[in-house]
C-alpha atoms as a PDB file:
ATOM      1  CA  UNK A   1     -15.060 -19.905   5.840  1.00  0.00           C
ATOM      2  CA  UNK A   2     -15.056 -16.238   7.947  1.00  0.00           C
ATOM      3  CA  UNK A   3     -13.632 -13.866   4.939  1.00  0.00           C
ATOM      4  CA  UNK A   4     -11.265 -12.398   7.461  1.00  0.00           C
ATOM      5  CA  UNK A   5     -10.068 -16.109   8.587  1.00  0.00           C
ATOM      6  CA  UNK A   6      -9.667 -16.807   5.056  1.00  0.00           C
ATOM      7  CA  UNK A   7      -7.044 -14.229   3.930  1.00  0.00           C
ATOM      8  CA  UNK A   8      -5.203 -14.993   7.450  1.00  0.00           C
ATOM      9  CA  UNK A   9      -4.825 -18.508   6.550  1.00  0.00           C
ATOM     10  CA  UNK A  10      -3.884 -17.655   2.879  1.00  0.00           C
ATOM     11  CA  UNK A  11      -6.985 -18.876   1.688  1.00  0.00           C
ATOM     12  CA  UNK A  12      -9.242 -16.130   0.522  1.00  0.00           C
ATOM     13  CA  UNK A  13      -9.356 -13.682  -2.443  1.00  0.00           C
ATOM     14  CA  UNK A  14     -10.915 -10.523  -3.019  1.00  0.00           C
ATOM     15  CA  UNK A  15     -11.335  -8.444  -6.157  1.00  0.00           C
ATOM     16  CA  UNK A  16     -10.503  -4.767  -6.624  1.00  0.00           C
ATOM     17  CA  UNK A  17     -13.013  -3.110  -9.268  1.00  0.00           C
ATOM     18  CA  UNK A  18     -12.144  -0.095  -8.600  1.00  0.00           C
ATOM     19  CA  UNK A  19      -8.483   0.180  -8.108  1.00  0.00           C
ATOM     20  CA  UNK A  20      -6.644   2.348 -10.644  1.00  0.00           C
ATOM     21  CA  UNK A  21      -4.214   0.303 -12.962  1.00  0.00           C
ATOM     22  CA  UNK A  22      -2.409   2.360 -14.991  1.00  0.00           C
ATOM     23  CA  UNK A  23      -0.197   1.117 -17.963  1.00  0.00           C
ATOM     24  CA  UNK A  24       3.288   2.963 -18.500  1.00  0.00           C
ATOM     25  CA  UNK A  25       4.293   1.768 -21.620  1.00  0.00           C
ATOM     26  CA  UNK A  26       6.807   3.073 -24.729  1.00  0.00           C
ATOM     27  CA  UNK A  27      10.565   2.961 -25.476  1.00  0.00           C
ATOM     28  CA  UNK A  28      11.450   5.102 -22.852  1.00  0.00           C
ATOM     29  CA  UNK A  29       9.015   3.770 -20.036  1.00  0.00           C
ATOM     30  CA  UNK A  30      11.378   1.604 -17.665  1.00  0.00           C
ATOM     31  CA  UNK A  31      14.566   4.661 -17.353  1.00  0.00           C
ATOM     32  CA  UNK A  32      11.154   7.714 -17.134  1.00  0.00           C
ATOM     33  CA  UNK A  33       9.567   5.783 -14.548  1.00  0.00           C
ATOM     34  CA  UNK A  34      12.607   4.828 -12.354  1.00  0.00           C
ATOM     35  CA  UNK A  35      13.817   8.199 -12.577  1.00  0.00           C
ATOM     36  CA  UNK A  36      10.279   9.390 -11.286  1.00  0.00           C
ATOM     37  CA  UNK A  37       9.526   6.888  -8.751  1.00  0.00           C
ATOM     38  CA  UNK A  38      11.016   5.679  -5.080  1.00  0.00           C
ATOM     39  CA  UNK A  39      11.556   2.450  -5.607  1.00  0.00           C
ATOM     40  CA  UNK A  40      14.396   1.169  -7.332  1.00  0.00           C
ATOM     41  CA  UNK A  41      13.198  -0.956 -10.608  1.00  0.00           C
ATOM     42  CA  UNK A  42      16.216  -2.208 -12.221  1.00  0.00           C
ATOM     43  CA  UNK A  43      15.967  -5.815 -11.352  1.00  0.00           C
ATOM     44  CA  UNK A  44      11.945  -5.665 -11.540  1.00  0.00           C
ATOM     45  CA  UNK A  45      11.379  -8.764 -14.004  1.00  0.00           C
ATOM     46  CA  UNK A  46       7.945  -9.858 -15.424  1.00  0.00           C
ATOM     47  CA  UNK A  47       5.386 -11.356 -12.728  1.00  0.00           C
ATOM     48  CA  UNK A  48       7.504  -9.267 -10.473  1.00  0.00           C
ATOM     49  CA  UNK A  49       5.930  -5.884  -8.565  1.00  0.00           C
ATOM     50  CA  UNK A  50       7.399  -3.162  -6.334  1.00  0.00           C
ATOM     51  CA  UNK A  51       5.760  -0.891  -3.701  1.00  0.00           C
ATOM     52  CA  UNK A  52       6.529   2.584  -4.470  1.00  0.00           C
ATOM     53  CA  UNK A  53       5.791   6.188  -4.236  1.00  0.00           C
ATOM     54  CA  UNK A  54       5.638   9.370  -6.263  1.00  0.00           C
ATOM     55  CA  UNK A  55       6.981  12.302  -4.159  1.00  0.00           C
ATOM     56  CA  UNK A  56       6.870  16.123  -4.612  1.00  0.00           C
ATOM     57  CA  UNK A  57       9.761  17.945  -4.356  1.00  0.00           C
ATOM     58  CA  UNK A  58       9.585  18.610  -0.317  1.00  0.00           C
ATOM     59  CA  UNK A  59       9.276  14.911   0.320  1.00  0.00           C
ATOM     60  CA  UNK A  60       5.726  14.625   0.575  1.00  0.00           C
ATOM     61  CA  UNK A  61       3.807  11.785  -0.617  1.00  0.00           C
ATOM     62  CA  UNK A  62       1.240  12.470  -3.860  1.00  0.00           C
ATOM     63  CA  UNK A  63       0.840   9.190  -4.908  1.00  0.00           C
ATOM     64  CA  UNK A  64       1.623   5.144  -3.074  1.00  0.00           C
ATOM     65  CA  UNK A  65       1.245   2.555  -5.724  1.00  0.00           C
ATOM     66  CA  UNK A  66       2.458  -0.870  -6.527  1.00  0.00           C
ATOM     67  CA  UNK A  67       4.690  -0.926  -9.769  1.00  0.00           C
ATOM     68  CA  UNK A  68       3.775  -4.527 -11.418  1.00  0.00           C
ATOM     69  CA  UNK A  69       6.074  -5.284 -14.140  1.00  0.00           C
ATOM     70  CA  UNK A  70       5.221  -6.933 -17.875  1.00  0.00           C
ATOM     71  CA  UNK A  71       6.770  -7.829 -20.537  1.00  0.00           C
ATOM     72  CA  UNK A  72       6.322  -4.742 -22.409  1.00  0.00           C
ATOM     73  CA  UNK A  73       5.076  -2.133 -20.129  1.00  0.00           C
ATOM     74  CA  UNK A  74       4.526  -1.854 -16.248  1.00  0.00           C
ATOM     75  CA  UNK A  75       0.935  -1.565 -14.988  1.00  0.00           C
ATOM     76  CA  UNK A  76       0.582   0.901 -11.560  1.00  0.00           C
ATOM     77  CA  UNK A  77      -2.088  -0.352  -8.623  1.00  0.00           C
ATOM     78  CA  UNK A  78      -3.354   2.431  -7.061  1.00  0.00           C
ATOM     79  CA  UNK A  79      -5.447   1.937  -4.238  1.00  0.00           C
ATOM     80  CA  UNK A  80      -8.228   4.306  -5.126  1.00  0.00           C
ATOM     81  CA  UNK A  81      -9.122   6.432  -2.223  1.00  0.00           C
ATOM     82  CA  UNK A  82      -6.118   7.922  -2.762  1.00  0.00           C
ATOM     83  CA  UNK A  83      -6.506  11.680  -3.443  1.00  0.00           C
ATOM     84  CA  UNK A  84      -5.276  11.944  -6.719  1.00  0.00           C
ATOM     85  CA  UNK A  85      -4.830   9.244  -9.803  1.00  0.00           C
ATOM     86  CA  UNK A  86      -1.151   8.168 -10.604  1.00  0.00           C
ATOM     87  CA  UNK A  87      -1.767   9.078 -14.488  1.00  0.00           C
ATOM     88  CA  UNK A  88      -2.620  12.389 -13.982  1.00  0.00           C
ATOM     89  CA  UNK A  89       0.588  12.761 -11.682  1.00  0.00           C
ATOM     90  CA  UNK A  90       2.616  11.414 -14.013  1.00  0.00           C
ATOM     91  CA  UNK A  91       1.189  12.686 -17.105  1.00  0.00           C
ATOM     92  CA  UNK A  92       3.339  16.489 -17.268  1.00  0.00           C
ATOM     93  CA  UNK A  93       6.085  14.304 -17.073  1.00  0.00           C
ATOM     94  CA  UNK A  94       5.919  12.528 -20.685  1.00  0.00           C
ATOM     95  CA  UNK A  95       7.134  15.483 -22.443  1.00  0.00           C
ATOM     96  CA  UNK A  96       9.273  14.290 -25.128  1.00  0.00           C
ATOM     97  CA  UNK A  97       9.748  10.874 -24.056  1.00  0.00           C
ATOM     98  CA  UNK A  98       8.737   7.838 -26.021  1.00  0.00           C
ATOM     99  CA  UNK A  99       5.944   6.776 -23.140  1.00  0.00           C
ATOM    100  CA  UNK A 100       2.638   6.669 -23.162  1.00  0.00           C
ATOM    101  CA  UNK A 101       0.885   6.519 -19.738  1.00  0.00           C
ATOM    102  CA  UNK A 102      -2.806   4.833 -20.160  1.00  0.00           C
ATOM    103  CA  UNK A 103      -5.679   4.512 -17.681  1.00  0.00           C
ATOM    104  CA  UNK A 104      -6.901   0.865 -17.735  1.00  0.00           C
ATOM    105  CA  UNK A 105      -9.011   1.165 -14.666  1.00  0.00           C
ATOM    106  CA  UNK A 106     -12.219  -0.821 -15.392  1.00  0.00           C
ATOM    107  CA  UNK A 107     -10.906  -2.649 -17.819  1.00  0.00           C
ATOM    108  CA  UNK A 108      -8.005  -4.362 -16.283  1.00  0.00           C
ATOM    109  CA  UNK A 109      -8.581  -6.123 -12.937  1.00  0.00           C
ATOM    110  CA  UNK A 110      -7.021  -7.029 -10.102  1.00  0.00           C
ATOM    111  CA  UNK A 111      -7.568  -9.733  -7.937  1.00  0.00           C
ATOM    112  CA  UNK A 112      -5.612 -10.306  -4.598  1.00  0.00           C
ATOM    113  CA  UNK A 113      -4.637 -12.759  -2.819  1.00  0.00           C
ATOM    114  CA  UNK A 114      -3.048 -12.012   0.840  1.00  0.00           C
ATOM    115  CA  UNK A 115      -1.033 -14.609   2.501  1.00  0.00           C
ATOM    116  CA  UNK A 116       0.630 -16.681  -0.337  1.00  0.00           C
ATOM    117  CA  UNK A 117       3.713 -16.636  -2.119  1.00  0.00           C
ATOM    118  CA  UNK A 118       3.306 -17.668  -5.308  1.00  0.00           C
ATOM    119  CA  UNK A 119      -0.303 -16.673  -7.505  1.00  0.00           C
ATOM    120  CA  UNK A 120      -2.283 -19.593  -8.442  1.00  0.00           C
ATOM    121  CA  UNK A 121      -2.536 -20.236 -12.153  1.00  0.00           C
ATOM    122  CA  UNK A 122      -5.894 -18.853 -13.798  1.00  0.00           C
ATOM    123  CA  UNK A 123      -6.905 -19.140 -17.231  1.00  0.00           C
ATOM    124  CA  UNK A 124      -6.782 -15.398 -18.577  1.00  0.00           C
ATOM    125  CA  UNK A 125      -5.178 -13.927 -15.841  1.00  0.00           C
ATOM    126  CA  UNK A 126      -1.372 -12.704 -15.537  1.00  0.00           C
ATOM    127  CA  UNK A 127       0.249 -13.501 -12.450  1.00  0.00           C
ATOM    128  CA  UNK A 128       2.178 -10.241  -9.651  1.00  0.00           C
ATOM    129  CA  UNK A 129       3.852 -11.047  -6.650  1.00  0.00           C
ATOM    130  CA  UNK A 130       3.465  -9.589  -4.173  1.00  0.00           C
ATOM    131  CA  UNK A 131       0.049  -8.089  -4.081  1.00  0.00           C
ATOM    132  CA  UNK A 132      -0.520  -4.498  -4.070  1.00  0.00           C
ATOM    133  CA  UNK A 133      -1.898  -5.048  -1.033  1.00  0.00           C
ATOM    134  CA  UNK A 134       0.334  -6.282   0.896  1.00  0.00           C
ATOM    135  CA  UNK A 135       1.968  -9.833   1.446  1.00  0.00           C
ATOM    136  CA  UNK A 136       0.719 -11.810  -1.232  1.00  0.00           C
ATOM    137  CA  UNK A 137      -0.138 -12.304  -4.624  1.00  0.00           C
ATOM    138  CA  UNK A 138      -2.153 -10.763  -7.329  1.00  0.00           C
ATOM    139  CA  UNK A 139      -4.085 -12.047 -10.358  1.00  0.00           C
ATOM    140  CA  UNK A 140      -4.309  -9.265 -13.427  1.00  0.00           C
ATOM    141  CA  UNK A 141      -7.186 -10.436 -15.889  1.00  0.00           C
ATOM    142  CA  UNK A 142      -8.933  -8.191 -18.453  1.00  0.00           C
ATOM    143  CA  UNK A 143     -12.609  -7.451 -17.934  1.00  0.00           C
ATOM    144  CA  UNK A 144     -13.717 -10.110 -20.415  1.00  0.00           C
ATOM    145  CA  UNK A 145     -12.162 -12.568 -18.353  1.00  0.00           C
ATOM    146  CA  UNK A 146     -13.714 -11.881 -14.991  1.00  0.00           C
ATOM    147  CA  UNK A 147     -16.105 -14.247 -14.388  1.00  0.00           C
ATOM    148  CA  UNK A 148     -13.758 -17.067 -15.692  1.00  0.00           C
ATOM    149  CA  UNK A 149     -10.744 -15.936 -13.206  1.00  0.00           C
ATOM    150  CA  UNK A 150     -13.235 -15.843 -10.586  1.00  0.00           C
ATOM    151  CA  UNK A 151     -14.601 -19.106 -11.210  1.00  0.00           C
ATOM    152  CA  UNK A 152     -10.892 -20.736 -11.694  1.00  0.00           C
ATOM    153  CA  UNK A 153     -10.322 -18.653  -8.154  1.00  0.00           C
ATOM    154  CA  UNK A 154     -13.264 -20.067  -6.562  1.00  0.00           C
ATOM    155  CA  UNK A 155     -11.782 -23.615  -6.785  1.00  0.00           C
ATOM    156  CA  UNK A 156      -9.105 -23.186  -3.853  1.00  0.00           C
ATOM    157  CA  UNK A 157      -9.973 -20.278  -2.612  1.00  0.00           C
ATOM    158  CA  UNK A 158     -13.099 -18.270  -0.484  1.00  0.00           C
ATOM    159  CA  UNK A 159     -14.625 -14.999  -1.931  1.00  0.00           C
ATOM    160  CA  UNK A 160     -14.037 -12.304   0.480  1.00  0.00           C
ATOM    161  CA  UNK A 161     -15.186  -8.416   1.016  1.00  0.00           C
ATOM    162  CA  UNK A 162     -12.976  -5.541   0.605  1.00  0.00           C
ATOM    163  CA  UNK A 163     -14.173  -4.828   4.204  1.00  0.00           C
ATOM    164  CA  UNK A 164     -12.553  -8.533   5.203  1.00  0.00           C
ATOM    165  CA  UNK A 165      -9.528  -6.939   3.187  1.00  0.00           C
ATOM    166  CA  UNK A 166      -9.370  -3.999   5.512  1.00  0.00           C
ATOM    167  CA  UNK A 167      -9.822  -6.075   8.490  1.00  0.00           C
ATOM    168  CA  UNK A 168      -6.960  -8.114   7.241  1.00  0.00           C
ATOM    169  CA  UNK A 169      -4.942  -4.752   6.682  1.00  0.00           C
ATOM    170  CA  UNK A 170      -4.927  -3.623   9.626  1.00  0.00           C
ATOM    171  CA  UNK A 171      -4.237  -6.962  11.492  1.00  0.00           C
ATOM    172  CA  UNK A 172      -1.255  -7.450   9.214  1.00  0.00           C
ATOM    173  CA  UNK A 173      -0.045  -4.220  10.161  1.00  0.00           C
ATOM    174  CA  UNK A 174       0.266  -3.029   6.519  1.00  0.00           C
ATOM    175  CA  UNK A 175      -0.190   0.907   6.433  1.00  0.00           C
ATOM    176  CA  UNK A 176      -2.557   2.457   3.631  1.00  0.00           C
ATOM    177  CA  UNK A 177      -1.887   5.998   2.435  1.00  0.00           C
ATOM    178  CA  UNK A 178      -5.209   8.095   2.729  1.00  0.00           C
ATOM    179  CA  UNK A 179      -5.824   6.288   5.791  1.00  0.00           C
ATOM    180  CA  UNK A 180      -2.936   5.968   8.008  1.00  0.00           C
ATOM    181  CA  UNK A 181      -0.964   8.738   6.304  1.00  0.00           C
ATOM    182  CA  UNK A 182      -1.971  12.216   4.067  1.00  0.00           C
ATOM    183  CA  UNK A 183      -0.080  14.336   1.198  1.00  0.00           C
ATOM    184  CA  UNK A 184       1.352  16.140   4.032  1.00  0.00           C
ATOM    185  CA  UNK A 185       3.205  13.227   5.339  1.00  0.00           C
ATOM    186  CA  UNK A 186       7.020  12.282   4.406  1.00  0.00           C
ATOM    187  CA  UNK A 187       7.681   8.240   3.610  1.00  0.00           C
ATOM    188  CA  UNK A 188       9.094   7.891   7.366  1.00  0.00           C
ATOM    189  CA  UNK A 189       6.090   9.353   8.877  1.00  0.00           C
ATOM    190  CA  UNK A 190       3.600   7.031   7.304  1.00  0.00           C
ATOM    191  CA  UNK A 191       5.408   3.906   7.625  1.00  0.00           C
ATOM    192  CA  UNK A 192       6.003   3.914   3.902  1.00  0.00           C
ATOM    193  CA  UNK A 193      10.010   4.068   4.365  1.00  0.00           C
ATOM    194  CA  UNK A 194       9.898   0.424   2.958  1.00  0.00           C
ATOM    195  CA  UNK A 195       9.461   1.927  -0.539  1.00  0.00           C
ATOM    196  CA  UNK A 196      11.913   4.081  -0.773  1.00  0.00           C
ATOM    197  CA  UNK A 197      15.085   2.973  -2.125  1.00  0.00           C
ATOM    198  CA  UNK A 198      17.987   5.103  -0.516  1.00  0.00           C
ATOM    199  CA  UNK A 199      20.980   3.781  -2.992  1.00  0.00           C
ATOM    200  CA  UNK A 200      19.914   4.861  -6.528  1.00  0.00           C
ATOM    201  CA  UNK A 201      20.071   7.932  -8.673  1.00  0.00           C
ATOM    202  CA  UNK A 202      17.726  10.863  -8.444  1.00  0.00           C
ATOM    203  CA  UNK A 203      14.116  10.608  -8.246  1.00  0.00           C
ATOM    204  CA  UNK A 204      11.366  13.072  -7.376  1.00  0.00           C
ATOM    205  CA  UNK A 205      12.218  14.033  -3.681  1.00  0.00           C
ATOM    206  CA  UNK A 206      15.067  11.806  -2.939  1.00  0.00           C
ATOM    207  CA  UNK A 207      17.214  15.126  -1.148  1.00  0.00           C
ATOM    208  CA  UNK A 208      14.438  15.324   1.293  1.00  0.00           C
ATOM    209  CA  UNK A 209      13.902  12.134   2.081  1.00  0.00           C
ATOM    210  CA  UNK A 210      17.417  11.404   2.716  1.00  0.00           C
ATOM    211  CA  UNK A 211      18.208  14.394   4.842  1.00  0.00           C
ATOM    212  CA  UNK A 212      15.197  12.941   7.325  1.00  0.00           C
ATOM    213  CA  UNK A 213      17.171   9.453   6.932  1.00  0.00           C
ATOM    214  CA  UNK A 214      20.484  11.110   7.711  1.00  0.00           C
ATOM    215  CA  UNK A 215      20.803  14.538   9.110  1.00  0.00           C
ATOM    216  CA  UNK A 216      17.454  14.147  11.575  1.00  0.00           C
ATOM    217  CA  UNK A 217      14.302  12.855  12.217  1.00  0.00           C
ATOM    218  CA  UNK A 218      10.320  12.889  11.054  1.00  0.00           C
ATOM    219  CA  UNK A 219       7.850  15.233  12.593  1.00  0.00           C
ATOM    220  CA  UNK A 220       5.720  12.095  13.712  1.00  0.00           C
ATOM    221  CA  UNK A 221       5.563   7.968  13.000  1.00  0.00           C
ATOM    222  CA  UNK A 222       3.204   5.525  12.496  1.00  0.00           C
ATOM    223  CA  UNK A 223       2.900   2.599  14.919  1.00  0.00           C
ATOM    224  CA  UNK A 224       0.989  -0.681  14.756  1.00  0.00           C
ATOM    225  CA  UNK A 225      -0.517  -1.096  18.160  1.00  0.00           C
ATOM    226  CA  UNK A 226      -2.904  -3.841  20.257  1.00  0.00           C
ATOM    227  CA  UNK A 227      -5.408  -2.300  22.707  1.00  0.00           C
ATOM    228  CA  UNK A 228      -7.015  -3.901  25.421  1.00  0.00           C
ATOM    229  CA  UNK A 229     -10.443  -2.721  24.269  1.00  0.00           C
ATOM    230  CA  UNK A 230     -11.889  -1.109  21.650  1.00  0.00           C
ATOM    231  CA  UNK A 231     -11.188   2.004  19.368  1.00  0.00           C
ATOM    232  CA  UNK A 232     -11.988   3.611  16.469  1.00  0.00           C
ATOM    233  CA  UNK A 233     -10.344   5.900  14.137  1.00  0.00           C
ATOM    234  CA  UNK A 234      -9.911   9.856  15.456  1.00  0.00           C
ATOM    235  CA  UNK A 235      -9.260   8.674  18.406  1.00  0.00           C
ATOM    236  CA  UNK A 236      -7.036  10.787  20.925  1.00  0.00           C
ATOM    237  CA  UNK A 237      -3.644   8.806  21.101  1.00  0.00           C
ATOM    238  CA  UNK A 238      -2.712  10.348  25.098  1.00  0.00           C
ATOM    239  CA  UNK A 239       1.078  10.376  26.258  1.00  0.00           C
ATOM    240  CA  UNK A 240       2.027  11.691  29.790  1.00  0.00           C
ATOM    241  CA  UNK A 241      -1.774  13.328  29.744  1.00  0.00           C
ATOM    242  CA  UNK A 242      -1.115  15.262  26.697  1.00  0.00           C
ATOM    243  CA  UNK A 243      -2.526  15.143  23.129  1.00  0.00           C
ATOM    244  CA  UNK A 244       0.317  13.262  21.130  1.00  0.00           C
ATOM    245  CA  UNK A 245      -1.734  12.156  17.992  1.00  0.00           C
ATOM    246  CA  UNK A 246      -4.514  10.027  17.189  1.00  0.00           C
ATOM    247  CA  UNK A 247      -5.631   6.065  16.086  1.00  0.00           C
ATOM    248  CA  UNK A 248      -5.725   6.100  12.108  1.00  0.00           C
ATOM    249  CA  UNK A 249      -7.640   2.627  11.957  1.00  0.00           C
ATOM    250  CA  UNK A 250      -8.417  -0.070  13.861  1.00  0.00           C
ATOM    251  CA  UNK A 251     -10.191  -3.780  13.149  1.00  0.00           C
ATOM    252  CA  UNK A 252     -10.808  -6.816  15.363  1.00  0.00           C
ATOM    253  CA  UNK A 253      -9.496  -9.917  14.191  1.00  0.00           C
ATOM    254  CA  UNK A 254      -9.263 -13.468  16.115  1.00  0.00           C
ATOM    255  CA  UNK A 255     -10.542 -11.404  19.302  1.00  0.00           C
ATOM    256  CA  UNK A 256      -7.497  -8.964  19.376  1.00  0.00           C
ATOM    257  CA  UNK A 257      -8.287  -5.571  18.502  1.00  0.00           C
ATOM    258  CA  UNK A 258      -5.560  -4.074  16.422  1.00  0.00           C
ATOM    259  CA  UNK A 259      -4.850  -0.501  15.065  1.00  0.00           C
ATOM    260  CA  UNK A 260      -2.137   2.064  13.752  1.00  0.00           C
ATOM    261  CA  UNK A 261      -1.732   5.119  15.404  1.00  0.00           C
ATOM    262  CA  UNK A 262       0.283   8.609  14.547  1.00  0.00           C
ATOM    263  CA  UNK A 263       1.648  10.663  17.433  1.00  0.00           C
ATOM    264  CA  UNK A 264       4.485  13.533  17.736  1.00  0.00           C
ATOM    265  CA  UNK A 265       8.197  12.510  16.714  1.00  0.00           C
ATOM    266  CA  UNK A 266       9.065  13.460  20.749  1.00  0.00           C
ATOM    267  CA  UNK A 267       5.770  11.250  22.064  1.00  0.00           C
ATOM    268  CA  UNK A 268       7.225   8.021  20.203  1.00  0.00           C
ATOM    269  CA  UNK A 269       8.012   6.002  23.357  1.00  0.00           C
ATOM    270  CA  UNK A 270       4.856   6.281  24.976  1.00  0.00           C
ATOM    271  CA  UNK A 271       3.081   4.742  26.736  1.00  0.00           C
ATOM    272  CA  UNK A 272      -0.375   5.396  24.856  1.00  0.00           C
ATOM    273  CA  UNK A 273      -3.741   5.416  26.051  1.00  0.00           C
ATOM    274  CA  UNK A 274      -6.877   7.309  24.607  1.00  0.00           C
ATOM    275  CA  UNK A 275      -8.503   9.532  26.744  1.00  0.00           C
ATOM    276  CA  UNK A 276     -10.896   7.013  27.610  1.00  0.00           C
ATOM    277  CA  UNK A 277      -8.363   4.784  29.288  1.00  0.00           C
ATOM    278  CA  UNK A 278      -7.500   2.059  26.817  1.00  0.00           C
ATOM    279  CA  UNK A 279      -3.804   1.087  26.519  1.00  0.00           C
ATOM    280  CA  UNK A 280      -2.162   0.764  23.296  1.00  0.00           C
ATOM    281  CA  UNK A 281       0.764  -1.519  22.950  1.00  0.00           C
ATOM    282  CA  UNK A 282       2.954  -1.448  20.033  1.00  0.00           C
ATOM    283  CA  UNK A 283       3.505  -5.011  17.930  1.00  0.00           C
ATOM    284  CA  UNK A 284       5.559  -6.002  15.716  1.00  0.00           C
ATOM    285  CA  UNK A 285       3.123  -6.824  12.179  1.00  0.00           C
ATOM    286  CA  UNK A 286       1.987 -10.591  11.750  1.00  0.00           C
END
């Protein structure tokens, strides 16, 4: 089967070498990390994940990560062309806290599965729902037991690329920070708002983000968009003949050509084009 037919249908899976997992582990992990972190992980139970952020001060985002809970410790899945690793974020934070924050990239792997609610079982491999890429499911297997998830995988489901990943991405309408969205961007202005949780204590940047939420608006948004022929990204997103942002990525799937575009907080209602004429429609993700 197509890769990129394969995740749509929920059939596919696709391993991430080189994504950063990171293992927060130590007395003191769970009440240090939620009091670092967006999302709100008091009800995170093992097999469980979270999509969350690490933000400066301002607002900003340094870090977007999926917080996968075990029984002992919580592994971070950082998508790694991310400017800067989680665990060196993190790590002025330990002070005197009983936590130790470990890189396990290399020899902890993830495998994801888009589509599907609940992870296939694999000998060796520790089940994460959803995926840290998006809807889905992950598989968490030490290095040693690669070949042997893969081959339990293989059973059900079709090998894909991480290109057929980012095809499926984009299609999906899931936004990816370093691609749709930079350190200079707030959660609201690279779709992100999702991981924020707006109801518990203190975190890293939770005044800023909730005056945005509250007392005004972002600077710019994020929008998933169809056009009506191609584009690529750094493309000119054009409102009332002015410059109002640009296309962040695009992919074809199933004939459609799909994207996610960034334009001024006062351009948000369009109507797009690109300076070569192609319309871009905003859509709701699939």
């Amino acid at each position: 089967m197509d890769g990129l037919k394969a995740l749509t249908a929920g059939r596919g899976f696709v391993e991430l070498p080189a994504w950063r997992t990171v293992e927060v582990a130590g007395a003191d992990a769970f009440g240090w990390l939620n009091d670092l972190v967006s999302a709100d992980l008091a009800d995170l139970a093992p097999g469980q994940a979270r999509r969350s952020l690490l933000l400066s001060p301002t607002g900003r985002i340094r870090a977007a990560f999926t917080v996968a809970a075990r029984e002992r410790s919580f592994l971070l899945l950082q998508d790694p062309i991310q400017p800067a690793g989680v665990e060196r974020l993190l790590a002025p934070y330990v002070l005197s806290s009983d936590v130790t924050v470990e890189d396990r990239t290399g020899r902890l792997l993830v495998f994801a599965l888009p589509g599907i609610d609940v992870a296939p079982e694999a000998p060796g491999a520790d089940p994460s729902t959803p995926s840290c890429v998006g809807p889905g499911a992950d598989l968490i297997a030490s290095a040693a037991e690669r070949e042997r998830v893969r081959e339990a995988l293989s059973q059900g489901f079709a090998r894909t690329t991480e290109d057929d990943l980012e095809a499926w991405r984009v299609a999906a309408g899931v936004p990816r920070f370093g691609v749709d969205a930079t350190e200079d961007d707030l959660p609201q202005e690279a779709g992100l708002a999702g991981a924020v949780s707006f109801g518990k204590g203190c975190y890293l940047g939770q005044e800023a983000v909730a005056k945005v939420r509250n007392l005004g608006h972002p600077r710019r948004v994020l929008f998933h968009a169809e056009a009506n022929a191609p584009v690529a990204s750094g493309d000119a997103v054009v409102v009332d003949g002015r410059d109002a942002g640009r296309v962040t990525s695009a992919a074809t799937a199933n004939g459609r050509t799909l994207a996610f575009a960034q334009v001024r907080w006062d351009a948000r209602e369009g109507p797009f084009t690109t300076p070569a004429g192609v319309n871009l429609r905003t859509v709701d993700p699939r």
